[in-house]
N, C-alpha and C. Protein backbone atom coordinates (compact mmCIF):
# COMPACT_ATOMS: atom_id res chain seq x y z
N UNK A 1 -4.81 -0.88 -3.41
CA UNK A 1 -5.30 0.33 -4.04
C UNK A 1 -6.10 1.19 -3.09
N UNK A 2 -7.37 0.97 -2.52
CA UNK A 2 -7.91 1.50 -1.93
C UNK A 2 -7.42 1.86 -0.66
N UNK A 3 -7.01 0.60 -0.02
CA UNK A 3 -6.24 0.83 1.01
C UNK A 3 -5.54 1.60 1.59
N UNK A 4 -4.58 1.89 0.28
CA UNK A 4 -2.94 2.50 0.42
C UNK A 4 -3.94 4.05 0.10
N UNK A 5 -4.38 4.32 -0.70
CA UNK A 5 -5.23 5.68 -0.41
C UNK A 5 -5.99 5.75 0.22
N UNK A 6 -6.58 5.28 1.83
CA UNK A 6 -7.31 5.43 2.67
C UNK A 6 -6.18 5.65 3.65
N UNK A 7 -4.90 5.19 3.43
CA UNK A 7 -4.30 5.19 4.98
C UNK A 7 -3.03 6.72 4.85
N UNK A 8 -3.04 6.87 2.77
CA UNK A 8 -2.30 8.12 2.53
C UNK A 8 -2.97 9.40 2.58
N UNK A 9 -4.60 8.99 2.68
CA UNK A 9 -5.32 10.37 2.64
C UNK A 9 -5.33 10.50 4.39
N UNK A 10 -5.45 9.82 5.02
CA UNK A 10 -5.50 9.97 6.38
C UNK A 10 -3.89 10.60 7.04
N UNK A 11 -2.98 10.16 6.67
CA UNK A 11 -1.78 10.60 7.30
C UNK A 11 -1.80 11.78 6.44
N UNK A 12 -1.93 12.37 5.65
CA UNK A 12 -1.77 13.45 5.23
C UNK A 12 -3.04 14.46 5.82
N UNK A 13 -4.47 14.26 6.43
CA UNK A 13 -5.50 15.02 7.48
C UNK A 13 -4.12 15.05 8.77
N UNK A 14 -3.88 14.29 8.98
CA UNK A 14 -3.59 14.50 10.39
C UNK A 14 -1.88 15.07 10.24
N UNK A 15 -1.13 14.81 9.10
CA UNK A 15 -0.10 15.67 9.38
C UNK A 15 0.39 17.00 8.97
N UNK A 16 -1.45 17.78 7.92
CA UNK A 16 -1.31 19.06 7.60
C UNK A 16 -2.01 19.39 8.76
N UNK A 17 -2.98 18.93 9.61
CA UNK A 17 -3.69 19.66 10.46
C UNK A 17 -2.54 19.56 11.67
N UNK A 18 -1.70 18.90 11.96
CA UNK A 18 -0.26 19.23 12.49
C UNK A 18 0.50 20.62 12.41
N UNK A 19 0.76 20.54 10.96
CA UNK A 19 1.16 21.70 10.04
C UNK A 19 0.38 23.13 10.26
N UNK A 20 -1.27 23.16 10.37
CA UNK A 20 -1.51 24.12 10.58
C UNK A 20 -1.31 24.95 12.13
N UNK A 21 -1.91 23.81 12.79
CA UNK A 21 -1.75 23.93 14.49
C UNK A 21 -0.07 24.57 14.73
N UNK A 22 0.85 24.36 14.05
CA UNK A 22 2.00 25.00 14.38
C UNK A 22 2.39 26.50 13.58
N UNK A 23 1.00 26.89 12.86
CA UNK A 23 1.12 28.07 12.50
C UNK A 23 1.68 28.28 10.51
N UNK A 24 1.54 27.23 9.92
CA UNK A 24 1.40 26.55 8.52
C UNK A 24 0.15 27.47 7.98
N UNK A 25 0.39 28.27 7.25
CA UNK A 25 -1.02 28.83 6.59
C UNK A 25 -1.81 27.78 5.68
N UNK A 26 -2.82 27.71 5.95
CA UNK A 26 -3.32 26.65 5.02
C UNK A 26 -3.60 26.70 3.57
N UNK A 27 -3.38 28.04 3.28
CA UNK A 27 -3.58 27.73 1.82
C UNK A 27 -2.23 27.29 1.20
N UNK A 28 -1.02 27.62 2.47
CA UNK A 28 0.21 27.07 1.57
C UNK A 28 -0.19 25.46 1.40
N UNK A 29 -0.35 25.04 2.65
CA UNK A 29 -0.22 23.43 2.56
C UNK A 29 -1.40 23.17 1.93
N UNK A 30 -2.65 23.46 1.26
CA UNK A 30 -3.34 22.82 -0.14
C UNK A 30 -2.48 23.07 -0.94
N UNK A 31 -1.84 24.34 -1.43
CA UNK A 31 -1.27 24.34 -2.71
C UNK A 31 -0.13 23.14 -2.37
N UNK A 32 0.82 23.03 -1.74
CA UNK A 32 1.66 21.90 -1.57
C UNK A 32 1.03 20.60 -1.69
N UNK A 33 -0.02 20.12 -1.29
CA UNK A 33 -1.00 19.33 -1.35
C UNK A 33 -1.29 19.00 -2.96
N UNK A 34 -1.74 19.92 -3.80
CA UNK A 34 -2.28 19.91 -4.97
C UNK A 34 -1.50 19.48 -5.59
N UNK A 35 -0.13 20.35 -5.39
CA UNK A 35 1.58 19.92 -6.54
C UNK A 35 2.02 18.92 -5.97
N UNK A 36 1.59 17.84 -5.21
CA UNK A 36 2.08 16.39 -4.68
C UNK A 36 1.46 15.67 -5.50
N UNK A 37 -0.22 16.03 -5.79
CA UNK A 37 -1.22 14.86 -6.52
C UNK A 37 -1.09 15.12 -8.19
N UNK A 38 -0.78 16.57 -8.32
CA UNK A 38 -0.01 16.61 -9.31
C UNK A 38 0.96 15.85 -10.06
N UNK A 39 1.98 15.73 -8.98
CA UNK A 39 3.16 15.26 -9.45
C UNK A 39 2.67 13.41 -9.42
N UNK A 40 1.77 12.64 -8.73
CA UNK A 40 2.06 11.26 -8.52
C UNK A 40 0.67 11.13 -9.70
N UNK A 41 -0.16 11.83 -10.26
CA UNK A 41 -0.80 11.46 -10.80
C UNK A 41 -0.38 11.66 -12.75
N UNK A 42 0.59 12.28 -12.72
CA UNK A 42 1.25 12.17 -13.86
C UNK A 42 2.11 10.93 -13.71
N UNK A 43 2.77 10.55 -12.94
CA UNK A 43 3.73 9.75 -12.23
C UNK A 43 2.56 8.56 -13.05
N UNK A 44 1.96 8.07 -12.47
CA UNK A 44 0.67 7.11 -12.66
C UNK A 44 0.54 7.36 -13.85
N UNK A 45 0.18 8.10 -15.08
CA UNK A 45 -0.01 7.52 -16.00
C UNK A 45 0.77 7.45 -17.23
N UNK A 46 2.23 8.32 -16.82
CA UNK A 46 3.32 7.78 -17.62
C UNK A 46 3.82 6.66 -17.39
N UNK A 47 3.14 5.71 -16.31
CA UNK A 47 3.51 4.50 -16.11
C UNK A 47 2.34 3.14 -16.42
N UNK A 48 0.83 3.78 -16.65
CA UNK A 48 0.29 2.78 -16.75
C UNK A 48 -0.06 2.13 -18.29
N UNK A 49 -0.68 1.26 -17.95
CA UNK A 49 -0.83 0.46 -19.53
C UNK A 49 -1.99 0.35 -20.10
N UNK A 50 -2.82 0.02 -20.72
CA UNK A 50 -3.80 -0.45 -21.78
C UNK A 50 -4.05 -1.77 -21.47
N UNK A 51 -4.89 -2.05 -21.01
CA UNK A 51 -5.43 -3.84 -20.64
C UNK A 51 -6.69 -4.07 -21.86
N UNK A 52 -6.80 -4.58 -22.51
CA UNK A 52 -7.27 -5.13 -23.24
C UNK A 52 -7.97 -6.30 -23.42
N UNK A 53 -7.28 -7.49 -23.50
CA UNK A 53 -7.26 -8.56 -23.29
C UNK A 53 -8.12 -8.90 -22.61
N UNK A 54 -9.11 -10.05 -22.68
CA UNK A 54 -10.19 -10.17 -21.67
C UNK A 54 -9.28 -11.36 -20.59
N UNK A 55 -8.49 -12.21 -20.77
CA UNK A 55 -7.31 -12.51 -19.77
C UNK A 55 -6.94 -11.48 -18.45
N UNK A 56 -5.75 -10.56 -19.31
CA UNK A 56 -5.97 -9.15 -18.71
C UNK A 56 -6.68 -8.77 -17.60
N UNK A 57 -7.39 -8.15 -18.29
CA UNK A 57 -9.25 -8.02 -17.37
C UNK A 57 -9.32 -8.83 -16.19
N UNK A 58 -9.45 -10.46 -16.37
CA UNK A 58 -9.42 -11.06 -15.47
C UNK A 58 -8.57 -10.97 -14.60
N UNK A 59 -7.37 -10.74 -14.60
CA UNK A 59 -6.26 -11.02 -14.40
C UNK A 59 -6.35 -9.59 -12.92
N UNK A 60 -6.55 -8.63 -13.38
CA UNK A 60 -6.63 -7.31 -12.89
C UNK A 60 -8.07 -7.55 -11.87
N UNK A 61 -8.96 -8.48 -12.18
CA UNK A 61 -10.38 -8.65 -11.60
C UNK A 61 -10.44 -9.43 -9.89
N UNK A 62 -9.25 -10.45 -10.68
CA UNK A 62 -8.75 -11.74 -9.95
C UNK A 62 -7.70 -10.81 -8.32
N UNK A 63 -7.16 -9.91 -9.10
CA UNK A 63 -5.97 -9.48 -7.82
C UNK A 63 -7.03 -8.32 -7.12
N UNK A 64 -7.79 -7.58 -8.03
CA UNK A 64 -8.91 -6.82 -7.27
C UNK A 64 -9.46 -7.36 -6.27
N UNK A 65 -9.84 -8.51 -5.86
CA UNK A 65 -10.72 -9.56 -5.75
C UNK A 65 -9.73 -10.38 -4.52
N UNK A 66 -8.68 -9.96 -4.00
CA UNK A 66 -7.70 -10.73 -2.76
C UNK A 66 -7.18 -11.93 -4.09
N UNK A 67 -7.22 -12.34 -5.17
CA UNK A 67 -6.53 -13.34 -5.73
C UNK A 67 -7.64 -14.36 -6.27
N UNK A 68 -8.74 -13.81 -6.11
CA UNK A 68 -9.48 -15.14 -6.54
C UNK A 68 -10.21 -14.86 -7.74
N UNK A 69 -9.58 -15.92 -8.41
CA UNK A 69 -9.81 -15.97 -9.94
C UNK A 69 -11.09 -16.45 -10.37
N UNK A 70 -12.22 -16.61 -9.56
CA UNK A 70 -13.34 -17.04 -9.95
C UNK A 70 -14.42 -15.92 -9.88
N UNK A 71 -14.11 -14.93 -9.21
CA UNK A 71 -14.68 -13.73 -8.71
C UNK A 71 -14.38 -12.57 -9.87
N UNK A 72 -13.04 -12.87 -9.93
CA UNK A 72 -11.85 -11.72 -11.19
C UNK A 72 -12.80 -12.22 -12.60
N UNK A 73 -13.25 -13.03 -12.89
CA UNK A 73 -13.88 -13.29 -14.11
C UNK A 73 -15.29 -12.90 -14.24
């Protein structure tokens, strides 16, 4: 989770500031920018679920956590 958005927010600094350096106006590439997080953050929650369950919970705590189920609880 964090990860994968630390290493997608970074390739995306360094390949709009690419983009601009070759003459990319920058307000195009925010607005392109915006209608990307747009699009994956609808994406995300027509796909996510309702955890409930205090299992669940754990369960989600445990993989937060590198896998360890004593930590996840």
């Amino acid at each position: 989770g964090t990860t994968t958005a630390t290493v997608l927010a970074q390739s995306i600094v360094q390949e709009g500031a690419k983009a601009v350096a070759a003459g990319m106006n920058p307000m195009d590439l925010k607005r392109g920018i915006d209608k990307a997080v747009d699009a994956i953050v609808a994406e995300l929650k027509a796909n996510a679920r309702k955890v409930t369950r205090n299992d669940e919970i754990a369960q989600v705590g445990a993989i937060s956590a590198n896998g360890d189920a004593e930590i996840g609880r």
